[in-house]
PDB file of N, CA and C in Angstrom:
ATOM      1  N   UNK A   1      54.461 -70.968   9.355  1.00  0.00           N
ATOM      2  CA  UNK A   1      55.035 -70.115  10.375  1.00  0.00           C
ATOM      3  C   UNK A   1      54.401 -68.741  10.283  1.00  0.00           C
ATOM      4  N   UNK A   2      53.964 -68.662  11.324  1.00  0.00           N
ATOM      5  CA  UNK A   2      53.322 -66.624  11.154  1.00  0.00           C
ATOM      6  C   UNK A   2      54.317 -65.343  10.972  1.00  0.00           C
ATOM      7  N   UNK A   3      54.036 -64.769  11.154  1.00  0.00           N
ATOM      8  CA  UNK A   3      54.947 -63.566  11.189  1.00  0.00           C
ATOM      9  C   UNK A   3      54.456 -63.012  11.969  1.00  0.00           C
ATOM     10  N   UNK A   4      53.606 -62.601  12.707  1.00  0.00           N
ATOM     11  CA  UNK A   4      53.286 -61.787  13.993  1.00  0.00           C
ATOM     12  C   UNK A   4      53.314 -62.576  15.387  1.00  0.00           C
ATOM     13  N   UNK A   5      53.504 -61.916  16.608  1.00  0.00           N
ATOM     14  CA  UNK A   5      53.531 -62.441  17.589  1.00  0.00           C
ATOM     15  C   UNK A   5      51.932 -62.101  18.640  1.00  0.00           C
ATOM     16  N   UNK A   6      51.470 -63.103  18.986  1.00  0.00           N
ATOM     17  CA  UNK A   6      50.123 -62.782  19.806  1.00  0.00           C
ATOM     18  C   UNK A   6      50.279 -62.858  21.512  1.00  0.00           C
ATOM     19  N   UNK A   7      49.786 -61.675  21.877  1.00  0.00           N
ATOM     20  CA  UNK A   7      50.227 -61.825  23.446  1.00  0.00           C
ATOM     21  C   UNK A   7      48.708 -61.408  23.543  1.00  0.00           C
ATOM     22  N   UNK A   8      48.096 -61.852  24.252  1.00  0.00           N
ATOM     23  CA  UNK A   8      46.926 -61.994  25.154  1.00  0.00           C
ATOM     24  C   UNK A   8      45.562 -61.908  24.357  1.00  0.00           C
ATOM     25  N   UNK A   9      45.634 -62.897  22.859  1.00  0.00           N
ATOM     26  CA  UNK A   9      44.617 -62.428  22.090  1.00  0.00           C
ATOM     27  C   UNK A   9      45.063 -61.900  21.014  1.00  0.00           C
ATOM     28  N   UNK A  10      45.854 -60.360  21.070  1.00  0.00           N
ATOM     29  CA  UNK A  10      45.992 -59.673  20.331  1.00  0.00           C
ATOM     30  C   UNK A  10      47.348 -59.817  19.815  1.00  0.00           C
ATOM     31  N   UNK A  11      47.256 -58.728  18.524  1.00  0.00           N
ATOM     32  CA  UNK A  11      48.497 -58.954  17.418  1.00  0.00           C
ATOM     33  C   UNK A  11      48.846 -57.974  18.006  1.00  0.00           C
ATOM     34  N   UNK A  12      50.326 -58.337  18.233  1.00  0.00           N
ATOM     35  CA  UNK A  12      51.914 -57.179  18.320  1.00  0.00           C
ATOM     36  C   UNK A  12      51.107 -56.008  17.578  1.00  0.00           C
ATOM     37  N   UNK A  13      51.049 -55.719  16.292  1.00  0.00           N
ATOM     38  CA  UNK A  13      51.165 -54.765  15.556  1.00  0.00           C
ATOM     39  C   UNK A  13      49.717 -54.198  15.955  1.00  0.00           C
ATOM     40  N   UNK A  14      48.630 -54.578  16.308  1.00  0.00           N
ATOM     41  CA  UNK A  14      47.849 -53.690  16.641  1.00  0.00           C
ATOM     42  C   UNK A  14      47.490 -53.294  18.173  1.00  0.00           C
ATOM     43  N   UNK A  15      48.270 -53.717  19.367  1.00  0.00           N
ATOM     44  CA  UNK A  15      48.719 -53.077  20.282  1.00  0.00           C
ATOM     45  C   UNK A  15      49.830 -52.189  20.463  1.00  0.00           C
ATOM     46  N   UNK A  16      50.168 -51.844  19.108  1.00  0.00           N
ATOM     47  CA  UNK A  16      50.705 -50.883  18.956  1.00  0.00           C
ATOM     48  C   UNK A  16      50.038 -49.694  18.145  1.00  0.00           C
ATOM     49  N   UNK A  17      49.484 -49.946  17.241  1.00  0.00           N
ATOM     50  CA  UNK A  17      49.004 -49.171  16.906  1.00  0.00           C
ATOM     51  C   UNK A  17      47.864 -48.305  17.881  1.00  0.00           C
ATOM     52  N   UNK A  18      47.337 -49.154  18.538  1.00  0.00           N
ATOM     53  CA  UNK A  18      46.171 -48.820  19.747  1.00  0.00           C
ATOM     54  C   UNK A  18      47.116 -47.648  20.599  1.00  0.00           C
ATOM     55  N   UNK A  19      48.249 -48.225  21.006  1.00  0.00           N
ATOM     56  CA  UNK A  19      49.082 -47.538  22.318  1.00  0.00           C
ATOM     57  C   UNK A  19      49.407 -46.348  21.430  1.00  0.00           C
ATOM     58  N   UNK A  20      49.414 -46.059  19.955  1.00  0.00           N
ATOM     59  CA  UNK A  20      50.580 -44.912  19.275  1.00  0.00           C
ATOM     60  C   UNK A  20      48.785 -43.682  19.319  1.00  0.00           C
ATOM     61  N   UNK A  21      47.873 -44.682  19.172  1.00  0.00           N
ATOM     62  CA  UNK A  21      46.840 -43.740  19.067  1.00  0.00           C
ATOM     63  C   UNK A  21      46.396 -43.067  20.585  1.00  0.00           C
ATOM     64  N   UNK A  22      46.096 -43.912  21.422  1.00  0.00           N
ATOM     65  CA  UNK A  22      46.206 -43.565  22.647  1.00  0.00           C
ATOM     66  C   UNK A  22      46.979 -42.084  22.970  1.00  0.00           C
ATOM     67  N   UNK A  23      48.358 -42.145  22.748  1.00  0.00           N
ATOM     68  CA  UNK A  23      49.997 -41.471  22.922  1.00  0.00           C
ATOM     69  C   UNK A  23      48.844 -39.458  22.167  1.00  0.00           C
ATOM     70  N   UNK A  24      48.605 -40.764  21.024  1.00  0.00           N
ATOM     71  CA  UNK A  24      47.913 -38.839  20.104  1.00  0.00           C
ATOM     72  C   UNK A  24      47.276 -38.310  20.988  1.00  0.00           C
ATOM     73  N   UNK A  25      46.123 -39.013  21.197  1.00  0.00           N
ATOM     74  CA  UNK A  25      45.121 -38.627  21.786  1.00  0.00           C
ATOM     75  C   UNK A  25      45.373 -37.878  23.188  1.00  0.00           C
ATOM     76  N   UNK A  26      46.058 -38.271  23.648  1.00  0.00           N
ATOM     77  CA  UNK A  26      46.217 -38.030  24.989  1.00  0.00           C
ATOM     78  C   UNK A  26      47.245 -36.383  25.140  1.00  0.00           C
ATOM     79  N   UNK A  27      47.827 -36.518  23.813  1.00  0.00           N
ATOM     80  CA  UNK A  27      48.987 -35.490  23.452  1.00  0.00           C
ATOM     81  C   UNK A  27      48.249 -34.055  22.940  1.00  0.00           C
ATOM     82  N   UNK A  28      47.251 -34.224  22.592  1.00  0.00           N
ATOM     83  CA  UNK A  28      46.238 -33.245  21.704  1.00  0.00           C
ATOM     84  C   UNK A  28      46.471 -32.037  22.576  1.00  0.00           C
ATOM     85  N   UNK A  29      46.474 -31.033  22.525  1.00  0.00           N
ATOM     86  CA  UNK A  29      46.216 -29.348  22.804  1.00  0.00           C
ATOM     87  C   UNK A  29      44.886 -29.227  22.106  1.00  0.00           C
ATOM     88  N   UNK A  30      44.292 -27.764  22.183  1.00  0.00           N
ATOM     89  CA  UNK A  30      43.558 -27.265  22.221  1.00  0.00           C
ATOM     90  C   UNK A  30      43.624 -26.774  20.558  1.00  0.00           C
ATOM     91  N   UNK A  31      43.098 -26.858  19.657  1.00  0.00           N
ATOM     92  CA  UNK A  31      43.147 -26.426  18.472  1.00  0.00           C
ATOM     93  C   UNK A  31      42.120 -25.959  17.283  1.00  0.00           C
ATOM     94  N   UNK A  32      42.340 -25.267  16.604  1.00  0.00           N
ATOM     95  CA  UNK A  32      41.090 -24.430  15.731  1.00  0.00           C
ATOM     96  C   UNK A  32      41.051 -25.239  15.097  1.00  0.00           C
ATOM     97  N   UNK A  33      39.687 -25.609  14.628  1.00  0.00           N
ATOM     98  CA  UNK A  33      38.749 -26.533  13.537  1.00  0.00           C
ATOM     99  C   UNK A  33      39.253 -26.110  12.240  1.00  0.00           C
ATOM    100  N   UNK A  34      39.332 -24.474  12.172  1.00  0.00           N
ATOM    101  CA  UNK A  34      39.364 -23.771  10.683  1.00  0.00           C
ATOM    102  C   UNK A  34      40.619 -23.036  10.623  1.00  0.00           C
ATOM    103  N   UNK A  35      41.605 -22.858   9.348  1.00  0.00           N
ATOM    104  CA  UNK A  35      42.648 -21.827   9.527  1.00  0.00           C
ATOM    105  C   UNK A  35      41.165 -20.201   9.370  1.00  0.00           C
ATOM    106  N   UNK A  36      42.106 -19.087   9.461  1.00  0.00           N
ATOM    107  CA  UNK A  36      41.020 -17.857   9.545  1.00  0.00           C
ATOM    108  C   UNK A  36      40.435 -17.556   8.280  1.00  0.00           C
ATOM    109  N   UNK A  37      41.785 -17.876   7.313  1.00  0.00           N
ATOM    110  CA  UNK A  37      40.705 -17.987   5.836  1.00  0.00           C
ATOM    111  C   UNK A  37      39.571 -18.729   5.684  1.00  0.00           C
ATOM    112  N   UNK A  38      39.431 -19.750   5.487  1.00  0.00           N
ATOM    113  CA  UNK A  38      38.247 -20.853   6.077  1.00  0.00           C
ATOM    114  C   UNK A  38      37.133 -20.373   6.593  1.00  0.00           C
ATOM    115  N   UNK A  39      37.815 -19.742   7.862  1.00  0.00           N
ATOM    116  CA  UNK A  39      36.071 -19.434   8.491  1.00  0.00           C
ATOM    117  C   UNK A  39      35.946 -18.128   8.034  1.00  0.00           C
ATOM    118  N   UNK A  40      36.473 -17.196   7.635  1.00  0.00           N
ATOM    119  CA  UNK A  40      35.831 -15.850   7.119  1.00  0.00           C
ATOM    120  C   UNK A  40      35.580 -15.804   5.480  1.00  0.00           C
ATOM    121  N   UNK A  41      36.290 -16.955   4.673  1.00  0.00           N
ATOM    122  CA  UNK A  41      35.339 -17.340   3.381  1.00  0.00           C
ATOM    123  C   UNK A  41      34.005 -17.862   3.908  1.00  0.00           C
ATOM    124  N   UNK A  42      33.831 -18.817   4.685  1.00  0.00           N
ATOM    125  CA  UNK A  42      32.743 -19.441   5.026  1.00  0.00           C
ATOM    126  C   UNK A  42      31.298 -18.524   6.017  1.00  0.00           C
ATOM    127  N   UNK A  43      32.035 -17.395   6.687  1.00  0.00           N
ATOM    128  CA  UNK A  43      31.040 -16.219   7.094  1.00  0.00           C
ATOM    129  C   UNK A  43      30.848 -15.829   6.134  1.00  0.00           C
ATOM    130  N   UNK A  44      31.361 -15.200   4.717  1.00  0.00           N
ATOM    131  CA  UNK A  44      31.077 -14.488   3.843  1.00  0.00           C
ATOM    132  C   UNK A  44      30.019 -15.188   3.076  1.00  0.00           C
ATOM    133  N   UNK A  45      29.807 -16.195   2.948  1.00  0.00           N
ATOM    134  CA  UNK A  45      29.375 -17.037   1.992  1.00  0.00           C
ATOM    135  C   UNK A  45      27.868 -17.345   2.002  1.00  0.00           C
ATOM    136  N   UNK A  46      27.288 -17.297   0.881  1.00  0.00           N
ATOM    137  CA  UNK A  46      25.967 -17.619   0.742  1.00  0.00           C
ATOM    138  C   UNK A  46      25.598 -19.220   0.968  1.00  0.00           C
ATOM    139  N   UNK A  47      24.366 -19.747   1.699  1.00  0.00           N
ATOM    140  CA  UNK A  47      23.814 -21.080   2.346  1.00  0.00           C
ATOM    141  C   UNK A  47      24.518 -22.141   1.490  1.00  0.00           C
ATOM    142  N   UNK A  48      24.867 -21.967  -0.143  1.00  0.00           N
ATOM    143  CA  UNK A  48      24.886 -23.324  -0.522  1.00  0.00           C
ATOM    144  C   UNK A  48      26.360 -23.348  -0.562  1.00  0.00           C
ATOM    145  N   UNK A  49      27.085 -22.595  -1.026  1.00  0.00           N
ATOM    146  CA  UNK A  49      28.610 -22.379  -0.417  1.00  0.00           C
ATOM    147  C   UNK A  49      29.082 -22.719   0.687  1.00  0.00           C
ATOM    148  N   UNK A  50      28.280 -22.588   1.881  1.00  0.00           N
ATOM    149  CA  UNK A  50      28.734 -23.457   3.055  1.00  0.00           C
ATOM    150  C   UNK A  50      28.691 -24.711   3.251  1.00  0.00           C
ATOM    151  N   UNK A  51      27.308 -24.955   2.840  1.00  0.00           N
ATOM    152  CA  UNK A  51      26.898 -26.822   2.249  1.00  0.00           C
ATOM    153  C   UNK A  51      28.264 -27.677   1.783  1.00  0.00           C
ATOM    154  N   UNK A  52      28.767 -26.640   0.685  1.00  0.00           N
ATOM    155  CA  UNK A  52      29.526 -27.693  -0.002  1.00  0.00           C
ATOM    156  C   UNK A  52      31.050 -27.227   0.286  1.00  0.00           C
ATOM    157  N   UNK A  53      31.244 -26.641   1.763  1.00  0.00           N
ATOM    158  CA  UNK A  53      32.609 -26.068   2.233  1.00  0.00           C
ATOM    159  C   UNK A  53      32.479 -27.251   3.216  1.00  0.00           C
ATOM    160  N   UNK A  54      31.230 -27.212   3.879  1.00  0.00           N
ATOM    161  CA  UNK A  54      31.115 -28.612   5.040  1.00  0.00           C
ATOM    162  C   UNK A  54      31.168 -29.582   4.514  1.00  0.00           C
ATOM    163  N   UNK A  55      30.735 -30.088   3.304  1.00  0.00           N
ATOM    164  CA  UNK A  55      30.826 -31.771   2.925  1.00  0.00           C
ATOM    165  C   UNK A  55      32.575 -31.869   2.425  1.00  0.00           C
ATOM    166  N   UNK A  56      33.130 -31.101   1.968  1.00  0.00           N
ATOM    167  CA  UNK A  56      33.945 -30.932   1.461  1.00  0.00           C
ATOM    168  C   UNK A  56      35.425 -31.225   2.581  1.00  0.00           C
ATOM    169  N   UNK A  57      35.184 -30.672   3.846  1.00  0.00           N
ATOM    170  CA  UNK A  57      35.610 -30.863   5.021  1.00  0.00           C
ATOM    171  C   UNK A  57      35.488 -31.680   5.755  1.00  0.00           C
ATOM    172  N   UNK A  58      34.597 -32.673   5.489  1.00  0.00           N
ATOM    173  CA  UNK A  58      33.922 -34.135   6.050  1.00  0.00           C
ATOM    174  C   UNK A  58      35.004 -34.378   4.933  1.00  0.00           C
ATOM    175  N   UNK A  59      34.800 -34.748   3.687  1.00  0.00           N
ATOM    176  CA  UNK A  59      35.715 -35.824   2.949  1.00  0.00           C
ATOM    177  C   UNK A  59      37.174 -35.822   3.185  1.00  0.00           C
ATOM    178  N   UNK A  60      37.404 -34.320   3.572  1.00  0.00           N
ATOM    179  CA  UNK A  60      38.819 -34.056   3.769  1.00  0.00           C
ATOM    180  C   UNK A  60      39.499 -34.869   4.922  1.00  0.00           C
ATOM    181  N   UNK A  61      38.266 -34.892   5.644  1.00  0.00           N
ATOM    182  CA  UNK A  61      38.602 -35.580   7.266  1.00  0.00           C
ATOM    183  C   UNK A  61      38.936 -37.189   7.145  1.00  0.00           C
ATOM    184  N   UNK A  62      37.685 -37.638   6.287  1.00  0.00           N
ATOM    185  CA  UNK A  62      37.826 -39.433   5.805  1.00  0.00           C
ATOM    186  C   UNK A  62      38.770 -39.680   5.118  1.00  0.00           C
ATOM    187  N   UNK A  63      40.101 -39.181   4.737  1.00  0.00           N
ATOM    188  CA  UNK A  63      40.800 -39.328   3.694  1.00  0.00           C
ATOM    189  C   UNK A  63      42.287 -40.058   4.217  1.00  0.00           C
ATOM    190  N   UNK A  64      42.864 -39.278   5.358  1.00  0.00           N
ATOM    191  CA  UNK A  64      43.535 -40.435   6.246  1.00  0.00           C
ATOM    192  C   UNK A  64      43.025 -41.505   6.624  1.00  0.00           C
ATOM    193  N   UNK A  65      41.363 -41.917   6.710  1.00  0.00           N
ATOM    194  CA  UNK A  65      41.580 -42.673   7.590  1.00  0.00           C
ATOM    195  C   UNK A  65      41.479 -43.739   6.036  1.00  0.00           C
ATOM    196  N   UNK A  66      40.732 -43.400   4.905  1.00  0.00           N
ATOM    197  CA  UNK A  66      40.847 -43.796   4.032  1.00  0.00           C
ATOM    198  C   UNK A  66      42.559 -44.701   3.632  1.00  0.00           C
ATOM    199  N   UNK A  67      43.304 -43.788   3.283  1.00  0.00           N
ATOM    200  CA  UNK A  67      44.615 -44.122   3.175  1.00  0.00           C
ATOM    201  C   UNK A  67      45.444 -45.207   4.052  1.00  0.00           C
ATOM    202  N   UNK A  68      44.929 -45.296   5.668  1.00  0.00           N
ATOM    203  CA  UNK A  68      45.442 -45.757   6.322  1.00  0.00           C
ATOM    204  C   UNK A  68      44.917 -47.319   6.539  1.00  0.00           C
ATOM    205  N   UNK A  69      43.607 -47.204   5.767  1.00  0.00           N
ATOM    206  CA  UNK A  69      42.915 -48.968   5.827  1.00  0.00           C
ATOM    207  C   UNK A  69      43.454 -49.250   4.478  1.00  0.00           C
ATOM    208  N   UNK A  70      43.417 -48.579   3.458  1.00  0.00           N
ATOM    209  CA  UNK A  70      44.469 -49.611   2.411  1.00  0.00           C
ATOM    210  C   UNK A  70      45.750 -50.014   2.604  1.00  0.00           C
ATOM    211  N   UNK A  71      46.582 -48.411   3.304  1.00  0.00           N
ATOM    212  CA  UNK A  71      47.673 -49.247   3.687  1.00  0.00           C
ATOM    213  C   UNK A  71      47.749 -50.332   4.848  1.00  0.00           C
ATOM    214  N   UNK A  72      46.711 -50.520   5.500  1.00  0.00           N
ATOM    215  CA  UNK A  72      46.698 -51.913   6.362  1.00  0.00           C
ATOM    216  C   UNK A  72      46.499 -52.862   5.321  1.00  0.00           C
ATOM    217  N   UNK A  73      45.280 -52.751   4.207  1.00  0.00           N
ATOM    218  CA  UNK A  73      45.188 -54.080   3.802  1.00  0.00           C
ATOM    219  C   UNK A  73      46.051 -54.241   2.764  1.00  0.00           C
ATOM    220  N   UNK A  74      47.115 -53.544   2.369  1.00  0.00           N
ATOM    221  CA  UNK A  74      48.051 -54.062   1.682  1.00  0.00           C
ATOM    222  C   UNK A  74      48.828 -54.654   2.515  1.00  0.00           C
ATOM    223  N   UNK A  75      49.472 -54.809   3.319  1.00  0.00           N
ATOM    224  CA  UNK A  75      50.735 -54.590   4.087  1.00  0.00           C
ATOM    225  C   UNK A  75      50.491 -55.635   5.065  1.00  0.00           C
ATOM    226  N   UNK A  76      49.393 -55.879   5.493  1.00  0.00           N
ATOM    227  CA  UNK A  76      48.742 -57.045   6.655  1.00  0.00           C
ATOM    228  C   UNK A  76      48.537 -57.769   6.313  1.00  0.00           C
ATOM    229  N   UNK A  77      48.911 -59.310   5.368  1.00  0.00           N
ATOM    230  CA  UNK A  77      48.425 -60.407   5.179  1.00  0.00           C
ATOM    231  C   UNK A  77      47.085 -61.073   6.195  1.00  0.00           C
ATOM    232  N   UNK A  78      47.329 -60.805   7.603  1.00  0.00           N
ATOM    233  CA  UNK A  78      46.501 -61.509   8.215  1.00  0.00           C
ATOM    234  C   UNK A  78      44.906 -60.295   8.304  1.00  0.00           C
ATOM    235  N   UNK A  79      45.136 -59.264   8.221  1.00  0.00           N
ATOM    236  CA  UNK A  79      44.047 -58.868   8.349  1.00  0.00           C
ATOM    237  C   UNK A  79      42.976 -58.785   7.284  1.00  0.00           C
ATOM    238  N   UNK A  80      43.489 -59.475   5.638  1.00  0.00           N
ATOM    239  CA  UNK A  80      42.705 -59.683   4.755  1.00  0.00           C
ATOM    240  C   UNK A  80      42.518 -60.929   5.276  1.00  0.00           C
ATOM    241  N   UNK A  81      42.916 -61.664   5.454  1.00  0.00           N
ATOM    242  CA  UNK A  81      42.754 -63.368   6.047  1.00  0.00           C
ATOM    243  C   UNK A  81      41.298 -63.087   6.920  1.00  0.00           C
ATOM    244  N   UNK A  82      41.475 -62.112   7.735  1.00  0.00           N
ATOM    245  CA  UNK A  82      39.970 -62.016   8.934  1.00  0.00           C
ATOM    246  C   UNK A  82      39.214 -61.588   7.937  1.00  0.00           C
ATOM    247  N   UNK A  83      39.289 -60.295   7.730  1.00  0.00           N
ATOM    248  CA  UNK A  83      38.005 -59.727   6.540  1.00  0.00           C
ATOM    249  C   UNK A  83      37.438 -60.596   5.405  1.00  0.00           C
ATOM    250  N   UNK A  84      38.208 -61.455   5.073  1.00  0.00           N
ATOM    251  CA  UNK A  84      37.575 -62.648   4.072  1.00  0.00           C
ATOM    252  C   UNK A  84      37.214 -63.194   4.688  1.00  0.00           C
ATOM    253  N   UNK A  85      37.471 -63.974   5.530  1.00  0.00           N
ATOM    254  CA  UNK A  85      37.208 -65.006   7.008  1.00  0.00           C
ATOM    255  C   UNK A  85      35.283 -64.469   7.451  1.00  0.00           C
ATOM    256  N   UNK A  86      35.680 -62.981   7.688  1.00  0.00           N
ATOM    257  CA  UNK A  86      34.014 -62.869   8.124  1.00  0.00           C
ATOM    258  C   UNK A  86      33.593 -62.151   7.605  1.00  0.00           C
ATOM    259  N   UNK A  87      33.313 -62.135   6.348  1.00  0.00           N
ATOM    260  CA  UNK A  87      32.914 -62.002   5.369  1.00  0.00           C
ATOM    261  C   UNK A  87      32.183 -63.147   4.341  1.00  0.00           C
ATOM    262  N   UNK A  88      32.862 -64.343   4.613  1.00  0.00           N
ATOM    263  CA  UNK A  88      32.531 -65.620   4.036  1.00  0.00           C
ATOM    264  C   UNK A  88      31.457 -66.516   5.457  1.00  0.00           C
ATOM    265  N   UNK A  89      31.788 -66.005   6.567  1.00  0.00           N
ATOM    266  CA  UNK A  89      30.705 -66.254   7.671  1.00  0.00           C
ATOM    267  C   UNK A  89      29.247 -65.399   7.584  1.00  0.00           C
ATOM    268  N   UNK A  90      29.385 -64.484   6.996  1.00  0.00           N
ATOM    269  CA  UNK A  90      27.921 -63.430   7.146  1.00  0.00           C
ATOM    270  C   UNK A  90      27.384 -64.145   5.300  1.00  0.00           C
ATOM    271  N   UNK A  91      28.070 -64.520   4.452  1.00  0.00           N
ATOM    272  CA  UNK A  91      27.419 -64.545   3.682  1.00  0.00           C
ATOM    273  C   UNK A  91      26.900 -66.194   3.721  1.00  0.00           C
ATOM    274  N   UNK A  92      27.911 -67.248   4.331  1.00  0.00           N
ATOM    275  CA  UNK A  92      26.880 -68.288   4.295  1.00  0.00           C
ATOM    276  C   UNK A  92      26.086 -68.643   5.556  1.00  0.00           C
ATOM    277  N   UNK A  93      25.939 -68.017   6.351  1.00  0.00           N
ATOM    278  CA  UNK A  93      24.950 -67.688   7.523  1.00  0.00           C
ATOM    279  C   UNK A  93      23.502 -66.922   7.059  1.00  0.00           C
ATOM    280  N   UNK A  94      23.813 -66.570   5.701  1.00  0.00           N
ATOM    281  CA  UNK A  94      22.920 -65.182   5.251  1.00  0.00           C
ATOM    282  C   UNK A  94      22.172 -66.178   4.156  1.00  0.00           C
ATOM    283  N   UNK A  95      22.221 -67.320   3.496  1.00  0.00           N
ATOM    284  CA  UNK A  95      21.965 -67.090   2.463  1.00  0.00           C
ATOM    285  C   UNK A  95      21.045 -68.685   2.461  1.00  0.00           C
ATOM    286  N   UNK A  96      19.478 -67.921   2.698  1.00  0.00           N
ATOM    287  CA  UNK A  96      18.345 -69.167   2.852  1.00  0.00           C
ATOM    288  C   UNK A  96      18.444 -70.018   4.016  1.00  0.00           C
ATOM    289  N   UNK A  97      19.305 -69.594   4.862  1.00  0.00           N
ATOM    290  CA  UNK A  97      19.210 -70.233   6.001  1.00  0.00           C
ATOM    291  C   UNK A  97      18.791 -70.135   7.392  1.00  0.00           C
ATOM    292  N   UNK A  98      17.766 -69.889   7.908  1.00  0.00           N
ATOM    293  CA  UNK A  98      17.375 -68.936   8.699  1.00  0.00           C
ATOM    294  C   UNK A  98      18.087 -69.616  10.351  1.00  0.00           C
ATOM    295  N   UNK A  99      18.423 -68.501  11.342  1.00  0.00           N
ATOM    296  CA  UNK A  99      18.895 -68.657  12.289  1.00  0.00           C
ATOM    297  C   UNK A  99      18.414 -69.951  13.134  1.00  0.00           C
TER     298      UNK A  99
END
């Protein structure tokens, strides 16, 4: 017996998630990249200080989305089911067998 319900293809739970992202997106205002500390440490700052204020701000950025694919693949039985699923298709499709 499954636990999710499929309407047109797709899983309940990720036509929702689609529609909650949608809802953000669509909800967004206009907003600063940097609080003012941020960008006037980062004017002040010599070339390699900014380097590693920008990578630093990239990782900061990957970190939800980080958090939010483990908590899918804990929590989603079926979506480790796909990721093994094609995952086990690319590797024996891949291996001495040519197309």
């Amino acid at each position: 017996m499954k636990s999710h319900a499929h309407l047109g293809g797709s899983t309940l739970p990720g036509r929702a998630l689609a529609l909650a992202a949608l809802i953000t997106l669509l909800d967004s205002g206009p907003a600063l990249a940097q609080c003012a500390l941020c960008r006037d440490a980062v004017a002040a700052s010599p070339p390699q200080i900014r380097e590693a204020m920008n990578l630093a701000i990239i990782g900061l950025a990957f970190a939800p989305y980080v958090v939010g694919g483990l908590a899918a693949w804990i929590l989603l039985p079926a979506l480790r089911a796909r990721v093994r699923a094609w995952f086990r298709s690319r590797t024996l499709h891949g291996t001495g067998n040519p197309p």
